[in-house]
C-alpha atoms as a PDB file:
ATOM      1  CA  UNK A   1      90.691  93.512  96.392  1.00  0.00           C
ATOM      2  CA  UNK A   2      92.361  90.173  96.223  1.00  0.00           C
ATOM      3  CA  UNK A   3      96.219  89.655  97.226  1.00  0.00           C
ATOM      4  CA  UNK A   4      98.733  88.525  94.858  1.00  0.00           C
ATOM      5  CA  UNK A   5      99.906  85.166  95.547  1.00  0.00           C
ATOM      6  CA  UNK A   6     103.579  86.802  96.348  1.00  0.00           C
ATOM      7  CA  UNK A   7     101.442  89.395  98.645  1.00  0.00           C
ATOM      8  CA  UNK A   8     100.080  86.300 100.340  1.00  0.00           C
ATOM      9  CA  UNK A   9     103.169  84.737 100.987  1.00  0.00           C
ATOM     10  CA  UNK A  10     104.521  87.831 102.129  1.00  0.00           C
ATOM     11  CA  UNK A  11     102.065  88.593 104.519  1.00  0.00           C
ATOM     12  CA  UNK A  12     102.229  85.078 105.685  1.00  0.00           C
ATOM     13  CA  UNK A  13     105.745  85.369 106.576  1.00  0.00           C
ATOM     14  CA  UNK A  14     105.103  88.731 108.617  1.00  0.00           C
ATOM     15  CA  UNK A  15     102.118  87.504 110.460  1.00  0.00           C
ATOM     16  CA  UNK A  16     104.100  84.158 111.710  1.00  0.00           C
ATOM     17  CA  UNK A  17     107.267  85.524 112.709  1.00  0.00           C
ATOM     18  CA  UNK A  18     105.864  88.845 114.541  1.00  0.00           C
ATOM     19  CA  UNK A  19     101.642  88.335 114.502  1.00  0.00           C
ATOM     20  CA  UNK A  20     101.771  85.462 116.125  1.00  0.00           C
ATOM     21  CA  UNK A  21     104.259  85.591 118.997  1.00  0.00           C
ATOM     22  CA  UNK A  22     103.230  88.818 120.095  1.00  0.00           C
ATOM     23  CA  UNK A  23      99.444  87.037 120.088  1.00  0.00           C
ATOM     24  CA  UNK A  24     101.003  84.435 122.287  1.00  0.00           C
ATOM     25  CA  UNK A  25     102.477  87.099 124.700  1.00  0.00           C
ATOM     26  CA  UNK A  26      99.341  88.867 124.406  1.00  0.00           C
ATOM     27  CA  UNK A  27      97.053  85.771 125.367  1.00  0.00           C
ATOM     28  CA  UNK A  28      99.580  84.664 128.370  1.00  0.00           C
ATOM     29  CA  UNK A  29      99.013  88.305 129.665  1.00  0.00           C
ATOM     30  CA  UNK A  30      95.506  87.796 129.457  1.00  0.00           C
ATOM     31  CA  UNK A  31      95.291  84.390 131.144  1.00  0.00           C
ATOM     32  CA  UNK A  32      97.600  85.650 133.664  1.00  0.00           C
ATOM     33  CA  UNK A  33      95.969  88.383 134.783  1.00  0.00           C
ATOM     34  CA  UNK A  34      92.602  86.205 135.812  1.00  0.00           C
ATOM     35  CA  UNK A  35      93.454  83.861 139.412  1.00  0.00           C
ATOM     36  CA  UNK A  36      94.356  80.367 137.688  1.00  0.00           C
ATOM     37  CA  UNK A  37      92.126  78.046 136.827  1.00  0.00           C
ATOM     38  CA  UNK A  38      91.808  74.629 137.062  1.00  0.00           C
ATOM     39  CA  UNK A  39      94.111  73.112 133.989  1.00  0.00           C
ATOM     40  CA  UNK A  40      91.304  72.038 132.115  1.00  0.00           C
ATOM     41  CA  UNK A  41      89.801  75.658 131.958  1.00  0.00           C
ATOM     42  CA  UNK A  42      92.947  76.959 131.101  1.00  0.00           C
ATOM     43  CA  UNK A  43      93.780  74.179 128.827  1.00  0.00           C
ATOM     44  CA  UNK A  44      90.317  75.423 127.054  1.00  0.00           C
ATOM     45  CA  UNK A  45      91.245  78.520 127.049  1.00  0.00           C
ATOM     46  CA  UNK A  46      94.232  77.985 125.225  1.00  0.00           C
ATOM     47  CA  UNK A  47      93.079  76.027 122.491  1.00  0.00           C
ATOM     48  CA  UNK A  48      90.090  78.781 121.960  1.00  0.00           C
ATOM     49  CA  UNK A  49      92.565  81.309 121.574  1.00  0.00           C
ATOM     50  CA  UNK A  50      95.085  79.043 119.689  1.00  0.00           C
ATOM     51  CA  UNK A  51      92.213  78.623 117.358  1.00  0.00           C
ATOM     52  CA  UNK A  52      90.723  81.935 116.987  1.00  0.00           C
ATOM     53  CA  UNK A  53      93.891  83.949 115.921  1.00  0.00           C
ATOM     54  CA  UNK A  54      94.229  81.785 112.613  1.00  0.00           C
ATOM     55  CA  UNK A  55      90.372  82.678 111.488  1.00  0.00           C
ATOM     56  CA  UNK A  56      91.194  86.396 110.194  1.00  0.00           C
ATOM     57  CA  UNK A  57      93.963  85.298 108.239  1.00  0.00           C
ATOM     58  CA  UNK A  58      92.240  82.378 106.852  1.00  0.00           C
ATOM     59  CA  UNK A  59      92.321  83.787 102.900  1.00  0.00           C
ATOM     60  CA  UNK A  60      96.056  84.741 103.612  1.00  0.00           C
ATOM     61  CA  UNK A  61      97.324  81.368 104.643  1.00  0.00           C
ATOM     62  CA  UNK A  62      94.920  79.011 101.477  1.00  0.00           C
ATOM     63  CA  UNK A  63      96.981  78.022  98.990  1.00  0.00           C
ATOM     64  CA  UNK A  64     100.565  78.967 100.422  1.00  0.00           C
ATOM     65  CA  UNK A  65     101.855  75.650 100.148  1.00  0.00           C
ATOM     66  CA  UNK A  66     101.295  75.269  96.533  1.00  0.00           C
ATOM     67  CA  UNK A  67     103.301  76.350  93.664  1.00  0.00           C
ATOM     68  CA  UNK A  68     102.405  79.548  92.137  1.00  0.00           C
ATOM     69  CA  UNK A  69      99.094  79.690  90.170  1.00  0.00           C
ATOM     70  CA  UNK A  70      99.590  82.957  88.629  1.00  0.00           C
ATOM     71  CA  UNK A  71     103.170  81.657  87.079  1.00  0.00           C
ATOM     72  CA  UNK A  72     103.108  79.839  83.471  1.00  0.00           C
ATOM     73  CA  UNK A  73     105.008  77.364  82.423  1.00  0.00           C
ATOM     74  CA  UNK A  74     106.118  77.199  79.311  1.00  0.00           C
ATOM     75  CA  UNK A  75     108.166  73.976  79.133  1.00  0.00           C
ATOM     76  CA  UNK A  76     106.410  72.462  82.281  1.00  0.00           C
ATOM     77  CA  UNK A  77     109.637  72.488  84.188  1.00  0.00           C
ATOM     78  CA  UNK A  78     109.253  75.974  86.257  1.00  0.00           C
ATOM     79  CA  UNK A  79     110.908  79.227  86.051  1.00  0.00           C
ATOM     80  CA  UNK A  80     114.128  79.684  84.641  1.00  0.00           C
ATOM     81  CA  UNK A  81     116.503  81.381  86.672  1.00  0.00           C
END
């Protein structure tokens, strides 16, 4: 079942303003319950996590940016309001 592109945004929204800072919380907890490593481990670390929370919500996030697809435009100027 594909999302909407409103769905998309939506869900966009909610997973950057309360997905990901509870991830970040979630993957300080986990680093800091190891003993520290040396910075470069945990600089590692880091970017593997950074980079791994953004691969499930890969097909929300595509096309975000861009102006609605699923909108026509009759006069080529965009929605009336």
């Amino acid at each position: 079942m594909a999302l909407s592109y409103k769905a998309r945004r939506r869900w966009a929204l909610v997973i950057l303003l309360i997905g990901l800072p509870a991830y970040v919380v979630a993957a300080v907890t986990l680093v800091g319950l190891i003993e520290r490593p040396s910075v470069l481990v945990e600089l590692a670390i880091y970017l593997g996590l950074g980079f791994a929370w953004a691969l499930p919500f890969r097909f929300v996030f595509r096309g975000i940016g861009q102006a609605d697809p699923e909108l026509e435009k009759t006069d080529g100027q965009g929605p009336s309001v």
